[in-house]
Protein backbone atom coordinates (compact mmCIF):
# COMPACT_ATOMS: atom_id res chain seq x y z
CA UNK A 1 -20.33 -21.04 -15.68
CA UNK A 2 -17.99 -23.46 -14.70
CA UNK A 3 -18.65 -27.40 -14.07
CA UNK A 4 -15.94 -29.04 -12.49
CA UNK A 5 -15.45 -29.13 -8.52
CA UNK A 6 -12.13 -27.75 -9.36
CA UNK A 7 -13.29 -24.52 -11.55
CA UNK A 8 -15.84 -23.83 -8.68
CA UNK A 9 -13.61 -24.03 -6.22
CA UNK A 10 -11.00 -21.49 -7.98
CA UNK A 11 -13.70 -19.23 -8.47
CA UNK A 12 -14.86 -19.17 -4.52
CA UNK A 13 -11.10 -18.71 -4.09
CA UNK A 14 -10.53 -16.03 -5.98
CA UNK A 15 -13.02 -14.08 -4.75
CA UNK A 16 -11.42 -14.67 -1.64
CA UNK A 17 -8.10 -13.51 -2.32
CA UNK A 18 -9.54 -10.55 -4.50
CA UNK A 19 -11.86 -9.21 -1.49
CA UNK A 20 -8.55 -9.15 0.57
CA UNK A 21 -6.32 -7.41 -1.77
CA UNK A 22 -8.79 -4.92 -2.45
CA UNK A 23 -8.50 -4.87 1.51
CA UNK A 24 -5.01 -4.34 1.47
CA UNK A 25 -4.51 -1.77 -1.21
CA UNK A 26 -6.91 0.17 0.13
CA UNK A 27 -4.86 -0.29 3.65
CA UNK A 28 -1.46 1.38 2.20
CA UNK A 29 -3.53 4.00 0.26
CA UNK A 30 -4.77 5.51 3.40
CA UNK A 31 -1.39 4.97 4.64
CA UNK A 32 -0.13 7.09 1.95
CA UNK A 33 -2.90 9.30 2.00
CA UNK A 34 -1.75 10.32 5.75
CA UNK A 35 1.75 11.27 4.73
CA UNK A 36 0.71 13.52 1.49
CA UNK A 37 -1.89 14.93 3.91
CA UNK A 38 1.00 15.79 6.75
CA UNK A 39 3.56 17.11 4.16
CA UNK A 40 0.75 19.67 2.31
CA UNK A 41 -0.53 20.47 6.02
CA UNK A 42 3.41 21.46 6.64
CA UNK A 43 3.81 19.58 9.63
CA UNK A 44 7.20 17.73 9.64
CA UNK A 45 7.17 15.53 12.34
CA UNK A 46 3.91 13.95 11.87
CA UNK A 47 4.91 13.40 8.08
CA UNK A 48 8.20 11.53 9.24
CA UNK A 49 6.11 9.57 11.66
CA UNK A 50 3.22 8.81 8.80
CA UNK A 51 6.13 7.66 6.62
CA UNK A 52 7.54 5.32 8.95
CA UNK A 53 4.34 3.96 9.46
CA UNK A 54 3.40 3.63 6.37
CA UNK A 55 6.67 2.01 5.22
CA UNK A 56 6.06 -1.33 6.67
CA UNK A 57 2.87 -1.32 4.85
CA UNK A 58 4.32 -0.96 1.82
CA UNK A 59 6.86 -3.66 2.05
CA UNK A 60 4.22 -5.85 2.41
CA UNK A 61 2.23 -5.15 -0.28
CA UNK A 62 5.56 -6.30 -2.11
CA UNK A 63 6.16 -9.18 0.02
CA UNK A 64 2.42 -10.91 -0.46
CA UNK A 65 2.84 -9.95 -4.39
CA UNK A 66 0.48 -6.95 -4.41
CA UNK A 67 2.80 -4.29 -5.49
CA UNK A 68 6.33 -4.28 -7.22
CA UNK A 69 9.37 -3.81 -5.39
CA UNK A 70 10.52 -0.63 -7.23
CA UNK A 71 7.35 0.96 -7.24
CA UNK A 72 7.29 0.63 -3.88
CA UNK A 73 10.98 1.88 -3.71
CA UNK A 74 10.09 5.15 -6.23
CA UNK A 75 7.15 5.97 -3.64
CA UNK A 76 9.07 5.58 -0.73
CA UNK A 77 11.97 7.86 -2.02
CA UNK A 78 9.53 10.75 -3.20
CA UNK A 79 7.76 10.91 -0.03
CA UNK A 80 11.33 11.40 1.73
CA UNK A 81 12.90 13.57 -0.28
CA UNK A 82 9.26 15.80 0.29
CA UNK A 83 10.00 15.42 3.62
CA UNK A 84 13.58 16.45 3.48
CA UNK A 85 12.11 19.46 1.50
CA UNK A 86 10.05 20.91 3.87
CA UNK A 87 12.94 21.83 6.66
């Protein structure tokens, strides 16, 4: 258990920051989740649309540190190139 003002304080902040990455990850999964759902469904058009919507999602994740820049970048490219598959 920590002592000083400072520990406790990181520790309440942590938690913080922890409850709203967990928010945000779980944000672009579902984000994800909608395009894989759209390309196995077949339907083209709503899979473009769920990609570009879930792009900006995704860049954020890399901007506020949750998520690397070329993972994001790998699942970004898969997801199109599915998409480019399909027609």
């Amino acid at each position: 258990m920590a002592h000083h003002a400072s520990a406790k304080k990181r520790i309440r902040r942590n938690a913080r920051r922890a409850a709203v990455n967990r928010a945000r990850v779980s944000r672009i999964r579902t984000f994800l989740k909608k395009v894989e759902l759209a390309v196995v469904g077949g339907d083209r058009e709503a899979a473009r649309a769920a990609l570009l919507a879930a792009q900006p999602e995704l860049h954020r994740g890399v901007r506020v540190g949750l998520l690397h820049r070329n993972t994001v970048a790998r699942k970004l490219s898969r997801l199109s190139s599915r998409i480019k598959a399909m027609g």
